[in-house]
Protein backbone atom coordinates (compact mmCIF):
# COMPACT_ATOMS: atom_id res chain seq x y z
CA UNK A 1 -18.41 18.92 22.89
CA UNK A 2 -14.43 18.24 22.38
CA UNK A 3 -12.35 18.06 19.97
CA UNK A 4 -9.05 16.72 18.62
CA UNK A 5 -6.09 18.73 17.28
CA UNK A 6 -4.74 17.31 14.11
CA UNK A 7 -1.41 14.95 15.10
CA UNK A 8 2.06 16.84 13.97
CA UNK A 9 5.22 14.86 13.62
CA UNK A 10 7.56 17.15 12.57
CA UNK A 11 8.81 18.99 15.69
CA UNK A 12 9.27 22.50 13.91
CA UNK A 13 5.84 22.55 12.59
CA UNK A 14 2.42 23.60 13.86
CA UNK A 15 -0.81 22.38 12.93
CA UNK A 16 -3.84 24.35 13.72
CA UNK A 17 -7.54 23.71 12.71
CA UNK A 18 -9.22 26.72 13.75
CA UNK A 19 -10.42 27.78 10.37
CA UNK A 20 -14.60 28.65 10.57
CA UNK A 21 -16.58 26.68 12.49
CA UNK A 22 -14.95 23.56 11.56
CA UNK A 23 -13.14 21.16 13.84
CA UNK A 24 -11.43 17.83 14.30
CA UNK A 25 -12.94 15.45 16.47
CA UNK A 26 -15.93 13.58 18.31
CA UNK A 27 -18.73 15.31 19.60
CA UNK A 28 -18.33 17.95 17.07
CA UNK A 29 -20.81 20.86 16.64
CA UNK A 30 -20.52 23.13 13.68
CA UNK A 31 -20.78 21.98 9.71
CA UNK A 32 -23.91 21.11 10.35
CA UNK A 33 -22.71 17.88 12.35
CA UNK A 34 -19.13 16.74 11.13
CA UNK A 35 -18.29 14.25 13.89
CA UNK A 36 -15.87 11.51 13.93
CA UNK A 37 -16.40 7.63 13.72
CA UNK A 38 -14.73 4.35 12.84
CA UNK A 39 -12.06 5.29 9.92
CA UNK A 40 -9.28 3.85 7.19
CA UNK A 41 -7.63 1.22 10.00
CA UNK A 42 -8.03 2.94 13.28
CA UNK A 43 -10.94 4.56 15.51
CA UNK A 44 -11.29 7.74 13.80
CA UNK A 45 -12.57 9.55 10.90
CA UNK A 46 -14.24 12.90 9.93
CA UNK A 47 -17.72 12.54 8.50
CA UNK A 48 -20.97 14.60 7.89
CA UNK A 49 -24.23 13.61 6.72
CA UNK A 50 -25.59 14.21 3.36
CA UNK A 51 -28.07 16.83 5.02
CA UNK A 52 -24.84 19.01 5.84
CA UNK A 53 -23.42 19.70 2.35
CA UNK A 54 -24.80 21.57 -0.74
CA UNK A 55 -24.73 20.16 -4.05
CA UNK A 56 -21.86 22.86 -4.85
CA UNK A 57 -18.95 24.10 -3.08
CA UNK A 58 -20.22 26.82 -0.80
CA UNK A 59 -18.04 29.30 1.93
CA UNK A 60 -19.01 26.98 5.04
CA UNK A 61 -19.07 23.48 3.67
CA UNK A 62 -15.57 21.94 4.05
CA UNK A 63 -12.88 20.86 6.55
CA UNK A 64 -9.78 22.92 7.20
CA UNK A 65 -6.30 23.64 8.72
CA UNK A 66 -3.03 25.01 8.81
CA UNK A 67 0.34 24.45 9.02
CA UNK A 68 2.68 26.87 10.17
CA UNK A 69 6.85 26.80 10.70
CA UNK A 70 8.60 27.92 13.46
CA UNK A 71 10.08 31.19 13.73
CA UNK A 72 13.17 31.36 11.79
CA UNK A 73 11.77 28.52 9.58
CA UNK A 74 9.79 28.11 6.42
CA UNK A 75 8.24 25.53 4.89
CA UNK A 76 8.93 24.04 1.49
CA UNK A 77 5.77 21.09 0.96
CA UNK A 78 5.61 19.03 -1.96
CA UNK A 79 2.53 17.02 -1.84
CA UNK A 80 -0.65 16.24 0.21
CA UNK A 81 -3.15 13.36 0.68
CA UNK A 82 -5.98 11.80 1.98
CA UNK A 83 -8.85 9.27 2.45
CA UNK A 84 -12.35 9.58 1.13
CA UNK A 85 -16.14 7.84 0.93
CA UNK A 86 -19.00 8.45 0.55
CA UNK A 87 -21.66 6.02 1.76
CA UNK A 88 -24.93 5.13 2.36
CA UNK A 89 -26.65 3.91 -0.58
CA UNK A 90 -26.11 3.86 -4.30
CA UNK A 91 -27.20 6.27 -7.30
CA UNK A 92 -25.49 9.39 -5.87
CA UNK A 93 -22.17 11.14 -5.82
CA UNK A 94 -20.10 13.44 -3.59
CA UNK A 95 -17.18 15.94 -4.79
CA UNK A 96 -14.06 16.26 -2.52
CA UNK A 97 -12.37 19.24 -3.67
CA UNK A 98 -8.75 20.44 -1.81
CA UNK A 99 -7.71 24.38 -2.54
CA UNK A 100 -5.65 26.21 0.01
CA UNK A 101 -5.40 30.27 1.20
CA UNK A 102 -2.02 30.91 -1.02
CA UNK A 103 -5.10 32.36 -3.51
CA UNK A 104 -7.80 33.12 -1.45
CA UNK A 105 -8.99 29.20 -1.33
CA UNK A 106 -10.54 30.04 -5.46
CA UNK A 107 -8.56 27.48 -7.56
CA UNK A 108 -8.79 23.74 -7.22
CA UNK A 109 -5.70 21.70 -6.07
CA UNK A 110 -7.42 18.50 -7.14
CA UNK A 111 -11.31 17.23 -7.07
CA UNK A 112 -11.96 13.74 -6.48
CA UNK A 113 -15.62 12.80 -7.43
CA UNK A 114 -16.87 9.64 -5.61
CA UNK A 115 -20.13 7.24 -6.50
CA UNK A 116 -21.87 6.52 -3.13
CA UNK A 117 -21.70 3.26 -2.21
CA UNK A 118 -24.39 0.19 -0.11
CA UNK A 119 -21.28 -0.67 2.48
CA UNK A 120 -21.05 0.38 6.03
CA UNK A 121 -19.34 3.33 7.05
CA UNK A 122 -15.70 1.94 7.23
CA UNK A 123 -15.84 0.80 3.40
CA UNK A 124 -15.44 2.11 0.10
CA UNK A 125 -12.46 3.92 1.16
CA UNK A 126 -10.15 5.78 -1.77
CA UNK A 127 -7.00 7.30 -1.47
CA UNK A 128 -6.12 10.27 -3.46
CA UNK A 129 -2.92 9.43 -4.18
CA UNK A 130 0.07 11.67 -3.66
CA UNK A 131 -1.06 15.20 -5.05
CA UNK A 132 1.36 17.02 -6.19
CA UNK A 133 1.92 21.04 -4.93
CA UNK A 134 4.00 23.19 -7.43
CA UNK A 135 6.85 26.08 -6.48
CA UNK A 136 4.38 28.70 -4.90
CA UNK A 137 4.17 26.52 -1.79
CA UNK A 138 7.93 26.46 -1.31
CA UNK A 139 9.87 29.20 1.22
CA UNK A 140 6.33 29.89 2.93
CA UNK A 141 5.75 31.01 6.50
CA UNK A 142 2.47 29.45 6.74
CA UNK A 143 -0.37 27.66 4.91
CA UNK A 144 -3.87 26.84 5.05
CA UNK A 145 -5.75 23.65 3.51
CA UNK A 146 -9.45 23.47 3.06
CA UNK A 147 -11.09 20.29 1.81
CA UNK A 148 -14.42 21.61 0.64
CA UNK A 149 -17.46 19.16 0.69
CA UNK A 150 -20.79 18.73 -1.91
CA UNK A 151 -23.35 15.72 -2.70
CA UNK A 152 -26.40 15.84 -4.84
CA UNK A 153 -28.21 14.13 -2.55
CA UNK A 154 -30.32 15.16 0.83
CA UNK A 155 -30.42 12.43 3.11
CA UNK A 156 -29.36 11.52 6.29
CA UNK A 157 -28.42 7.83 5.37
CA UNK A 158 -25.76 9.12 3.47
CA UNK A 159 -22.29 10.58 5.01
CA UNK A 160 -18.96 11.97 3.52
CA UNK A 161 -16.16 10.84 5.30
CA UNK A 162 -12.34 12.06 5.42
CA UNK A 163 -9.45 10.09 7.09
CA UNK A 164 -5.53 9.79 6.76
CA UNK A 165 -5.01 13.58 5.54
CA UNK A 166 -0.81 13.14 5.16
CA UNK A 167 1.06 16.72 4.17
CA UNK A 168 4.83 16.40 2.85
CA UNK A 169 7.86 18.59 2.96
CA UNK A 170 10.39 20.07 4.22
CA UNK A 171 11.57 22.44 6.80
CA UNK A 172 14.06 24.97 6.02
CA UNK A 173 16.10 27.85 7.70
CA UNK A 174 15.17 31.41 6.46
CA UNK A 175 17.68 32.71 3.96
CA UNK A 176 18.99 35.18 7.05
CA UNK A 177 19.35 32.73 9.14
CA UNK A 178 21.94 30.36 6.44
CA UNK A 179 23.62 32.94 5.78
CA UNK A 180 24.37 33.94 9.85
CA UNK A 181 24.98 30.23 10.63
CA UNK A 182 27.68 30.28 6.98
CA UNK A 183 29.67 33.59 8.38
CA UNK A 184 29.72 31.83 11.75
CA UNK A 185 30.89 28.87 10.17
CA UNK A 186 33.73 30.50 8.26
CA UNK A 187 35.06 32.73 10.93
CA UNK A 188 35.77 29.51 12.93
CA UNK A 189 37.72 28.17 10.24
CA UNK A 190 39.56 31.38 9.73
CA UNK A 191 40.18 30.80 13.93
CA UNK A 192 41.21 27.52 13.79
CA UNK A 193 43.68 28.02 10.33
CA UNK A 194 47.04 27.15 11.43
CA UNK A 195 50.11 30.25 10.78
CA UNK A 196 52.88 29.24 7.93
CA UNK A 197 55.73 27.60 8.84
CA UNK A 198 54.83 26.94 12.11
């Protein structure tokens, strides 16, 4: 099997997806047979058949990752969003539920419930929408995400799919570190003050 590391544009930022046995990728073993296929616009997307989920949110059943500053940084995100469907047929429904490790991965973030739907596995795609994260996930080291999966259906026709996943924020300097780079700052004023009535 292989796998694929989620894509990080922010240079001071890590992203890691070694949470369970969960992974990004094609030719993915583990949840029961997430994989990756055709997605929202471009070659790729996360999916799993029906047969792999529960009809409620269980330990094993969900995508994850993390994101993690640099040393000497922390990380101050505001919102995070993705792509979901559910297809194969109609008459069912799939629950896409987002929590995070900041509590143990126990409260919701959002849950997005989704009707399955006839199309092929690149349609039916919804976005979540920006969703919004409040002041705990401000000044943070690091942070894990875990999109957990359920259907109340048993069938492999039908597959949950996840593409897009976008977090946003900033990158800050510690508090130690501002206030270092401020008394550097200062003393090179003082040095470069000129002497009265020169």
């Amino acid at each position: 099997s292989s796998s694929y590391s989620p894509t990080t544009q922010h240079p001071l930022v890590t992203a890691d997806d070694a949470f369970d046995d969960v992974m990004w990728g094609g030719g993915i073993t583990g949840m029961r047979g997430i994989t990756a296929s055709a997605g929202v616009g471009d070659s790729f997307s996360l999916y799993t058949r029906s047969t792999g989920v529960d009809s409620s949110i269980t330990p094993t059943d969900y995508v994850g990752f993390t994101l993690a500053a640099d040393p000497g940084k922390t990380l101050d995100l505001t919102d995070v969003a993705f792509y979901y469907t559910f297809n194969g047929g109609t008459g069912y429904t799939a629950t896409f539920t987002l929590r995070s490790s900041l509590d143990g991965y126990t409260a919701d973030l959002a849950q997005f419930v989704k009707p399955s739907s006839s199309g092929g596995y690149n349609a039916g795609w919804t976005s979540t929408g920006p969703i919004a994260l409040g002041s705990a996930f401000g000044n943070i080291a690091s942070v894990g995400f875990r999109i957990f999966l359920s259907d109340d259906v048993e069938s492999n026709t039908y597959s949950l799919r996840l593409d897009n996943l976008t977090v946003n924020g900033e990158v800050i300097p510690e508090p130690a570190s501002a206030a270092l780079l401020g008394l550097v700052a200062l003393a090179f004023l003082r040095c470069r003050r000129p002497a009265h009535g020169a």
